[in-house]
Protein backbone atom coordinates (compact mmCIF):
# COMPACT_ATOMS: atom_id res chain seq x y z
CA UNK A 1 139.93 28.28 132.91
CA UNK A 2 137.58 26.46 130.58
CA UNK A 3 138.36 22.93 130.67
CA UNK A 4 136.79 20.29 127.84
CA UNK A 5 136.76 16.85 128.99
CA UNK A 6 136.57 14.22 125.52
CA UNK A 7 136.81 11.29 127.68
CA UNK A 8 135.48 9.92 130.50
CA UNK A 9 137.26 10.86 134.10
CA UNK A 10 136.76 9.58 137.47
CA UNK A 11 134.09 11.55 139.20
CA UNK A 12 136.62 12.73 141.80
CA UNK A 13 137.92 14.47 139.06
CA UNK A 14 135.38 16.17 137.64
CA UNK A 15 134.77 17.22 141.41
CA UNK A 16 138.51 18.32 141.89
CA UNK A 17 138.87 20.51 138.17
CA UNK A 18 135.01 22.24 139.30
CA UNK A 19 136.32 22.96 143.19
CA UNK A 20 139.52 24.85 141.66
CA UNK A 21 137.19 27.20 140.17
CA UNK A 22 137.66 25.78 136.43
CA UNK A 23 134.58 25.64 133.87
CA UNK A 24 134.15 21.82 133.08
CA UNK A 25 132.41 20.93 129.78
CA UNK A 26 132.29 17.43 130.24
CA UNK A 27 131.76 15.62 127.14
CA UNK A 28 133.02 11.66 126.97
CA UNK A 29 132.03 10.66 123.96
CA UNK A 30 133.42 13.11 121.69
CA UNK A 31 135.47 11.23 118.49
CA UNK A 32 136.46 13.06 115.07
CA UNK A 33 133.92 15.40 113.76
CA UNK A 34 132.22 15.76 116.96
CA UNK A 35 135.59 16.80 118.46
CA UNK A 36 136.39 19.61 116.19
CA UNK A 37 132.35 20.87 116.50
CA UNK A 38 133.11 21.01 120.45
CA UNK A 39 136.03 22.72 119.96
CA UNK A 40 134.75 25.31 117.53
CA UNK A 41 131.57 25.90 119.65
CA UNK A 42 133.16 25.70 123.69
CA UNK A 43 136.57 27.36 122.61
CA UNK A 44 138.04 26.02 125.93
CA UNK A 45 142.10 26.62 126.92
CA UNK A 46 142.22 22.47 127.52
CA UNK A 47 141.36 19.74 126.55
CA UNK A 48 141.96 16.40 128.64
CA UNK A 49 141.57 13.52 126.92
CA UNK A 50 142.17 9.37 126.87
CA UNK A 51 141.85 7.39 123.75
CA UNK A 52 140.04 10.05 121.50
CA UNK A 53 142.57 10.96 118.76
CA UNK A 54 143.56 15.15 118.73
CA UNK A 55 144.62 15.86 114.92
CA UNK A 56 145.63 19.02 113.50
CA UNK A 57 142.43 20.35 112.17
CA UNK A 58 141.03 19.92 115.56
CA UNK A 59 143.09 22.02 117.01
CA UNK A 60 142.53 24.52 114.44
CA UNK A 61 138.74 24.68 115.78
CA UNK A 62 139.75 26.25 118.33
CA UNK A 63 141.86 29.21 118.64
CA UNK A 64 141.72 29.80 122.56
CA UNK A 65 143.40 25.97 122.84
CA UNK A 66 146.83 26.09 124.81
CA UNK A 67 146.85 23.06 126.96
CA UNK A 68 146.35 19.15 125.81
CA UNK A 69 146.40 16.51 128.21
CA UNK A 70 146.80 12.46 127.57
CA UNK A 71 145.04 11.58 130.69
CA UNK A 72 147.86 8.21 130.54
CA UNK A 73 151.50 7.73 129.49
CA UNK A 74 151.16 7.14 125.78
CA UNK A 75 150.80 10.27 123.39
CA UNK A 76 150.89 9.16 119.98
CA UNK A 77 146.66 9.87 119.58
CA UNK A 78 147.89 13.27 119.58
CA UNK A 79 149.70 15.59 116.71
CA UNK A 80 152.14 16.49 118.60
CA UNK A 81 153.99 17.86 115.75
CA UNK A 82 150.70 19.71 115.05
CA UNK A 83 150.59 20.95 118.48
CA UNK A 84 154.40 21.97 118.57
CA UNK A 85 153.73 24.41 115.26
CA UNK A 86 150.73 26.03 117.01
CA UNK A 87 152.60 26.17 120.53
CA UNK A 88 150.15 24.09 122.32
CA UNK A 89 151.55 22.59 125.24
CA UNK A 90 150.98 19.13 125.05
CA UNK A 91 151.54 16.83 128.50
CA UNK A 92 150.36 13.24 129.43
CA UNK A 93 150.44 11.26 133.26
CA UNK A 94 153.15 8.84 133.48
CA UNK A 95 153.51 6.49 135.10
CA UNK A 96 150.62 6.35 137.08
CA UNK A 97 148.92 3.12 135.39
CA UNK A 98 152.55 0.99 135.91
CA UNK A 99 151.20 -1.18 138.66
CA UNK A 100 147.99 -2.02 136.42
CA UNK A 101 149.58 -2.75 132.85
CA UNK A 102 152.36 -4.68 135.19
CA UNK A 103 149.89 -7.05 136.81
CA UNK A 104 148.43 -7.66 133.70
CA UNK A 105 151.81 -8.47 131.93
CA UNK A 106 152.36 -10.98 134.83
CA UNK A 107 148.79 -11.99 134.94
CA UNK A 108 149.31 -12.98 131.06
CA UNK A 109 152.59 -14.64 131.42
CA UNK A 110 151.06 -16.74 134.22
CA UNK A 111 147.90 -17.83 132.08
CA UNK A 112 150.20 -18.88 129.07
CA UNK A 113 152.22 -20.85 131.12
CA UNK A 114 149.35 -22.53 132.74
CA UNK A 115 146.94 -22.53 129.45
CA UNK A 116 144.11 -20.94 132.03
CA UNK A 117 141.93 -19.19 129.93
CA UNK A 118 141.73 -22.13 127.92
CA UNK A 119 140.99 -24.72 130.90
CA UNK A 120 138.39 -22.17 132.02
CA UNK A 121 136.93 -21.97 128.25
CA UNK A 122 136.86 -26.42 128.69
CA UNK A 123 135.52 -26.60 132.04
CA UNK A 124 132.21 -23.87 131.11
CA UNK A 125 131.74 -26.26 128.12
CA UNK A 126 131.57 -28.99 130.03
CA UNK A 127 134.77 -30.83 129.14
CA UNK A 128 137.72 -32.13 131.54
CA UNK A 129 140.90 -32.50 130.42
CA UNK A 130 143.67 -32.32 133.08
CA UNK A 131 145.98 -34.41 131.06
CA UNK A 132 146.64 -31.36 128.97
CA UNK A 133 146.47 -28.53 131.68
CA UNK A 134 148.65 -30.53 134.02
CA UNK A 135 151.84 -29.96 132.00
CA UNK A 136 152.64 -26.32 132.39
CA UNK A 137 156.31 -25.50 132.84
CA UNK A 138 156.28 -23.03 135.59
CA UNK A 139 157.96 -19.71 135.55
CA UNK A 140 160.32 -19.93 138.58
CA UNK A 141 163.70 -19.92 137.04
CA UNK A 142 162.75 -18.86 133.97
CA UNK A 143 164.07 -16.15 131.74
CA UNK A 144 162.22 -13.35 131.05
CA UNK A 145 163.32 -10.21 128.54
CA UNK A 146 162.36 -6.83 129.28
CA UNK A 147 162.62 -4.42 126.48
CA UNK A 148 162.14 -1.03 127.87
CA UNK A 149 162.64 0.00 131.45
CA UNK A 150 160.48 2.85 131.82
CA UNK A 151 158.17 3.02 134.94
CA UNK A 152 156.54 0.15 133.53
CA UNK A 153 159.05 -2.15 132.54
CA UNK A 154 160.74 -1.67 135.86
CA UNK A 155 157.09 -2.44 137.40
CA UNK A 156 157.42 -5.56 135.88
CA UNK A 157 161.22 -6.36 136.82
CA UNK A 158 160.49 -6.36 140.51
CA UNK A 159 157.03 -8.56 140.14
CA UNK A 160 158.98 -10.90 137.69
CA UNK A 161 161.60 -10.93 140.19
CA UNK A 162 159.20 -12.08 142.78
CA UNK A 163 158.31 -14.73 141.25
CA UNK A 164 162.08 -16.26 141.28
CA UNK A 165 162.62 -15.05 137.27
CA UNK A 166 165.99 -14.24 136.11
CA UNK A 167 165.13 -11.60 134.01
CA UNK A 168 167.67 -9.71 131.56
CA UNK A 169 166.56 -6.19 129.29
CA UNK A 170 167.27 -3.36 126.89
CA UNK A 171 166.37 -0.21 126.73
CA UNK A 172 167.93 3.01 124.94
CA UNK A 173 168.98 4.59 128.13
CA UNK A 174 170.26 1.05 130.49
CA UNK A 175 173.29 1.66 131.26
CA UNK A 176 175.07 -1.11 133.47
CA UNK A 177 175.39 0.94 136.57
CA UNK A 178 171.19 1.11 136.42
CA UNK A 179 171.20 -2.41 134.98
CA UNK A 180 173.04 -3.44 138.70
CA UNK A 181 170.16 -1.55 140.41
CA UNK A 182 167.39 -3.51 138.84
CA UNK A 183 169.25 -6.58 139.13
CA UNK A 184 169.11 -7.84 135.86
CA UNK A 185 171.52 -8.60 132.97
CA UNK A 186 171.78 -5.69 129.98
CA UNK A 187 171.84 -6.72 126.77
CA UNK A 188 173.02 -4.95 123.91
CA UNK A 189 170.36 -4.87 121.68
CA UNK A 190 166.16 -5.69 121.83
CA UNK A 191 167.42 -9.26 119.43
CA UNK A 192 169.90 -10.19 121.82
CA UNK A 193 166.74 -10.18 124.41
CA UNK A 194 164.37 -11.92 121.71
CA UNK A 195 167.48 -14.97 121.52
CA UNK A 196 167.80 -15.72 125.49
CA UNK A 197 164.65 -15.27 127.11
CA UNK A 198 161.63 -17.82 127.73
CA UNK A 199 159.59 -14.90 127.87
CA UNK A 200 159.75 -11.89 126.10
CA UNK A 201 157.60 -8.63 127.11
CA UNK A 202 157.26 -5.41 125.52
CA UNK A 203 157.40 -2.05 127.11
CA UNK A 204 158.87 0.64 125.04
CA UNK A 205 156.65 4.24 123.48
CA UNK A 206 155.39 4.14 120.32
CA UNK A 207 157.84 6.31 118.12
CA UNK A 208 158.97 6.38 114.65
CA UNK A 209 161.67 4.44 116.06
CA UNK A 210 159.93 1.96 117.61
CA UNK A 211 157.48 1.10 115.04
CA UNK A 212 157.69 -2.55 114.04
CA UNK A 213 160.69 -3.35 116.64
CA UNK A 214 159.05 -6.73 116.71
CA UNK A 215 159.94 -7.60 113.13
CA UNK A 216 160.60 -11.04 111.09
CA UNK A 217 164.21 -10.91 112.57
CA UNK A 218 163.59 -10.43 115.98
CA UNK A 219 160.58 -13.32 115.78
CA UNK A 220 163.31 -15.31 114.20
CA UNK A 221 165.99 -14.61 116.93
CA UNK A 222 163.28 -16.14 119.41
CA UNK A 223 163.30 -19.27 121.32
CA UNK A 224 160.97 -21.86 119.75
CA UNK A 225 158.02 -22.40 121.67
CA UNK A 226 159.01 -19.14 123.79
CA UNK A 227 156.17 -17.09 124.82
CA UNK A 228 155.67 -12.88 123.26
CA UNK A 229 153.88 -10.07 125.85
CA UNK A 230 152.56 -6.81 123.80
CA UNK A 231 150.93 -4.89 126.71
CA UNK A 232 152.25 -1.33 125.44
CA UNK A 233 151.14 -0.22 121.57
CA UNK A 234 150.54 -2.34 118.20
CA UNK A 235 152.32 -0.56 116.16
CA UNK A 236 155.83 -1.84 117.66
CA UNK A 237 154.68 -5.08 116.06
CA UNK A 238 154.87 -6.83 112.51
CA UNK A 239 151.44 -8.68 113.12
CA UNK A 240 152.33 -11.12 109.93
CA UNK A 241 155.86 -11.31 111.14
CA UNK A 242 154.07 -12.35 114.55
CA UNK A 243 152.01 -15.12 113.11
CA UNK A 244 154.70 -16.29 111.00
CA UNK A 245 156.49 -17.22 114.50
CA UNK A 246 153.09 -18.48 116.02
CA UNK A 247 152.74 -21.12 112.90
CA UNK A 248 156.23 -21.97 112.28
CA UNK A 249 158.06 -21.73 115.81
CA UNK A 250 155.51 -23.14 118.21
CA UNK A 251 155.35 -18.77 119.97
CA UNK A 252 152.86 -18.24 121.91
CA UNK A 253 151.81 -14.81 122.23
CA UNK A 254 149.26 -12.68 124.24
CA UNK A 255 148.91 -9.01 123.00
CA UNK A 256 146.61 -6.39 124.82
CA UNK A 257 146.91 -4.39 122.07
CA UNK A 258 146.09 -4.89 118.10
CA UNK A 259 146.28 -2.95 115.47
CA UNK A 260 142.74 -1.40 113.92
CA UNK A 261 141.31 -1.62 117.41
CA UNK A 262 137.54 -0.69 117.52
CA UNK A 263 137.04 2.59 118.53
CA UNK A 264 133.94 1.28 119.99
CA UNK A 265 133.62 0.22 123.97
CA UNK A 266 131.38 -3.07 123.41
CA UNK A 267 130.55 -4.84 119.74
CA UNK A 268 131.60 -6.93 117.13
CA UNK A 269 134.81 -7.10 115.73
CA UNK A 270 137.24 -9.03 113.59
CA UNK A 271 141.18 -9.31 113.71
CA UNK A 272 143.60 -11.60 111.51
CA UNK A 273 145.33 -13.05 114.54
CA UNK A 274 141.63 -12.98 116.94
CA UNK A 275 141.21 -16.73 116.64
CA UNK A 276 144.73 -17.98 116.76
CA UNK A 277 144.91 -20.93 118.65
CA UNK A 278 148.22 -19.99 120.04
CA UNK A 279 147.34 -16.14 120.74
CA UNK A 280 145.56 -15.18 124.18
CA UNK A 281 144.00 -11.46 122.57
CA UNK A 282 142.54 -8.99 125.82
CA UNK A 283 140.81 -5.27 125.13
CA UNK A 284 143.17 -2.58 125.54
CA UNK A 285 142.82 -3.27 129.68
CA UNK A 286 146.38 -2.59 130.42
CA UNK A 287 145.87 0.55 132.79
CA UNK A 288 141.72 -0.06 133.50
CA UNK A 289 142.15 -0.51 137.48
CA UNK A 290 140.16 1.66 139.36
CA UNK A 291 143.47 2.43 141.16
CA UNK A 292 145.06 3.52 138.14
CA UNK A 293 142.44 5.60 136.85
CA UNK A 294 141.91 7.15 139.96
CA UNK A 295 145.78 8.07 140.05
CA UNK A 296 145.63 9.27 136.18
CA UNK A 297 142.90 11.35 136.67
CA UNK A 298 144.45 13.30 140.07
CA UNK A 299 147.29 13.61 137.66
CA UNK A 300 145.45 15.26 134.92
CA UNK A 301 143.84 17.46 137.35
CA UNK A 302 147.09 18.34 138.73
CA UNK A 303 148.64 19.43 135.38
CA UNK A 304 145.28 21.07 134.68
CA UNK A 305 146.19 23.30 138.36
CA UNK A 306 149.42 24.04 137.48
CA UNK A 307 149.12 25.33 134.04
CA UNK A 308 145.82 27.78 135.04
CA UNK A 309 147.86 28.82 138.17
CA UNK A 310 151.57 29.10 136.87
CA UNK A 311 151.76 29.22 133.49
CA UNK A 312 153.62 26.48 133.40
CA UNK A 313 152.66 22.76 132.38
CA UNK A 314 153.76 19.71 134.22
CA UNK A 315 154.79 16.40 132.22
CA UNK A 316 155.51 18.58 128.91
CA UNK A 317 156.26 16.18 125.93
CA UNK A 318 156.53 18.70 122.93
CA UNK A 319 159.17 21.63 124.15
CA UNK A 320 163.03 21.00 122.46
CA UNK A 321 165.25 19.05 124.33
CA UNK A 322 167.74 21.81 122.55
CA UNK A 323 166.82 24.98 120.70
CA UNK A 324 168.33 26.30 118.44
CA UNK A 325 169.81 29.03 119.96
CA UNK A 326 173.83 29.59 119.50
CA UNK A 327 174.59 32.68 122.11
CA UNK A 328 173.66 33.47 125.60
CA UNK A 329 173.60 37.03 126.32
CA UNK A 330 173.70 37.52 130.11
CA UNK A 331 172.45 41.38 131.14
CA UNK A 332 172.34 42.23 134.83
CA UNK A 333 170.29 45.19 134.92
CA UNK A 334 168.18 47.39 137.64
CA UNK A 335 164.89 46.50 138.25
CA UNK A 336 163.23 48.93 136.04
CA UNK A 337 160.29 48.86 134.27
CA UNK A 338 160.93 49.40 130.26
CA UNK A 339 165.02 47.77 130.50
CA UNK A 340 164.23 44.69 128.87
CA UNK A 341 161.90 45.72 126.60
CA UNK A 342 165.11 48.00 125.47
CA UNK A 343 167.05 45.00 125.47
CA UNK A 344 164.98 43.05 123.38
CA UNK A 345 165.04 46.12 121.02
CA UNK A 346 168.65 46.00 120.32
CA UNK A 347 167.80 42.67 119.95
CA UNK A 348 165.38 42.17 117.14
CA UNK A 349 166.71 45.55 115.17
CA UNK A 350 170.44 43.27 114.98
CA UNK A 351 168.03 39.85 114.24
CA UNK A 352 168.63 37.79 116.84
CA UNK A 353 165.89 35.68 117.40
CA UNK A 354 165.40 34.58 121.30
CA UNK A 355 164.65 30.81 121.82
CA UNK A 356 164.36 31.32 125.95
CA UNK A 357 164.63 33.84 128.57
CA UNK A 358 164.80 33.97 132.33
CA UNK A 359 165.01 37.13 134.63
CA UNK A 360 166.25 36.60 138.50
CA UNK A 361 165.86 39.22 140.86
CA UNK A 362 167.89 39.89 143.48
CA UNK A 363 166.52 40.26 147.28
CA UNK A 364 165.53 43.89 147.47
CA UNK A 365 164.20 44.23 144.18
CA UNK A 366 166.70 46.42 143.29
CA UNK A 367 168.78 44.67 140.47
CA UNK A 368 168.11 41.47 138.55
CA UNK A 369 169.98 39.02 135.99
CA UNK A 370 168.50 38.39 133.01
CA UNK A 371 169.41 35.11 131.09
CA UNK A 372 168.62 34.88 127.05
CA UNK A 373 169.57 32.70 124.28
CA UNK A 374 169.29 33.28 121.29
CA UNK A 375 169.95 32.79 117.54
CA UNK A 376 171.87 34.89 115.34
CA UNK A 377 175.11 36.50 114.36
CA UNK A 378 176.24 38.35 117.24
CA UNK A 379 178.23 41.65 116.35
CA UNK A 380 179.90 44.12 118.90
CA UNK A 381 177.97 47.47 118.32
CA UNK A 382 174.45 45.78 119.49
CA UNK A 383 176.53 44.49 122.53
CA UNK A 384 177.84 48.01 122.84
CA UNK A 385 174.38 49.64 122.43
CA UNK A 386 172.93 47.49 125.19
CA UNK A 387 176.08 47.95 127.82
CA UNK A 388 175.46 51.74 127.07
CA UNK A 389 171.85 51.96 128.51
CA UNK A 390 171.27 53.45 131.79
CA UNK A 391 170.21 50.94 133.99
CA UNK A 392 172.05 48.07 132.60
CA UNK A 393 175.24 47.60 134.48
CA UNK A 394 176.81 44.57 132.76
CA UNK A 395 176.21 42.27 129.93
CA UNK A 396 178.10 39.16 129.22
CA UNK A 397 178.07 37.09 125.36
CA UNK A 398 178.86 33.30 125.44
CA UNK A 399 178.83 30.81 122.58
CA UNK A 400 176.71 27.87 123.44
């Protein structure tokens, strides 16, 4: 399998993908126009990538293209919609950077409480001033609000929780039974969180749903003075709506993330919020541990595996959660070469169009079971037509 690498992978991984046999075109740098002009002239069956955005058009450079992999959690640099139409799978490596965007979301809490980057900023400039840096409040007791429990939301639960934090969250999918097993307090909805937490982190995709979840009303809902942890993506964030609650209500925030983020690993840059006195600003660091990108990268390598070997790819984020399929037609059948393909006759001559399919055989190889949904009007004769052919020896309908 030819493999084209557009970001840059641990070398263990480059040494893993090349030892299975697979064709590695490893080329780190590739962004935009130089994406689609690999594409076009390697024509590999994957493509594993980090932060380099996959649109449409670059997928159309490429034909032979079947696999995509986020080498992280997030996917929203890729067209997944894009993807979906040209039945590309699409899969990404999660959780495997929790522990690293956790001790960061800790490491930030901790250095707003205690002002630290700003005594170390002092002391290299030759200034004391321990009558300001001696008055932090101390998180021990305090509340912090988790919105989004995924693998690294939870991450940060049980590091919050070690540092003697009552901590309460939200999340689409908390129910109270898995609230209990966390040991924190549910709340009902991400403002609730925002209104009784000290301390209020982030950890929720970036969706259509998601976008701007931090808005005017939930900066409103907060605690004055209370501190805001963006570790995840910028675009769950109204930036003005952030500031507002930075000059007004006395927030302090620290975001790892910002919106127009420089493509670029090392140069200049300028942000609205960059120099806000109350804003602690890191660059995109949340999962770069060399622990974490080791574990991303075996990840990618074993999606990479799978797919060439089975056909099937791990971590999938763009199949239906439900087709649209409204019949199962259930055909047990000997194991003959040419009965499905007679099945799937009847089928497409009465326009039934199948959305999945499974055949089981039975030890022996004698007779199988053959599983397929479909949609369509189902009508008696093409159910007739199939139960009449030789080797077929029962077939059951079902609505679904």
């Amino acid at each position: 399998m030819k493999i084209l690498l557009a970001d840059k992978l641990s070398p263990r991984a480059l040494a893993a993908l090349g030892e299975a046999g697979h064709v590695v075109v490893n080329e780190p740098s590739l962004k935009g126009e130089t994406l689609v002009e690999a594409l076009r002239a390697e024509r590999p069956e994957a493509l594993v990538v980090r932060s380099t955005k996959v649109p449409a058009e670059a997928m159309d450079a490429d034909p032979k293209l079947e696999l995509i992999v986020r080498a992280g959690a997030g996917y929203d640099t890729i067209d997944i919609q894009g993807a979906s139409e040209r039945g590309i799978f699409v899969s990404n490596c999660p959780g495997k950077n929790a522990a690293a965007v956790a001790e960061l979301t800790m490491g930030l809490i901790l250095a707003l409480d205690r002002s630290i980057p700003d005594n170390v900023i002092d002391a290299r400039e030759g200034r004391w001033n321990k009558a300001k840096y001696s008055k932090a409040a101390g998180v021990k007791g305090r509340t912090l609000g988790v919105i989004g429990t995924g693998n690294i939301g939870r991450a940060v639960i049980r590091r919050a929780q070690s540092f003697g934090m009552h901590v309460i969250a939200w999340s689409r999918s908390l129910t109270d039974e898995r609230a209990a097993a966390l040991g924190v307090t549910r709340m009902e909805r991400p403002l609730d969180v925002a209104a009784h937490a000290d301390v209020v982190t982030l950890h929720v995709a970036a969706t259509p749903e998601t976008r701007g979840l931090a808005d005017k009303a939930f900066f409103e809902a907060m605690k004055p003075g209370a501190f805001f942890i963006n570790t995840t993506r910028s675009s769950v964030v109204d930036e003005e709506a952030l500031r507002w609650a930075m000059d007004e209500e006395g927030v302090r925030a620290a975001l790892d993330v910002i919106s127009n983020e420089p493509a670029y690993k090392e140069g200049e840059f300028t942000h609205p919020l960059a120099y806000h006195p109350n804003l602690y600003l890191t660059h995109h660091i949340g999962a770069s541990t060399q622990q974490a990108q080791d574990a991303i990268a075996d990840e990618a390598v074993r999606v990479v595996n799978t797919y060439a070997e089975t056909g099937e790819a791990p971590n999938c984020v763009n199949l239906a959660d439900r087709t649209p399929a409204t019949h199962q037609l259930t055909v047990r059948h000997r194991d003959k070469v040419g009965v499905l393909a007679a099945v799937l006759d009847e089928m497409r001559q009465a326009g039934w169009n199948v959305q999945k399919m499974q055949n089981l055989v039975f030890a022996g190889a004698k007779a199988a079971c053959a599983y397929i949904s479909f949609a369509g009007a189902p009508n008696e004769e093409t159910v007739h037509r199939i139960e009449s052919h030789p080797d077929v020896l029962a077939v059951t309908l079902i609505d679904l």
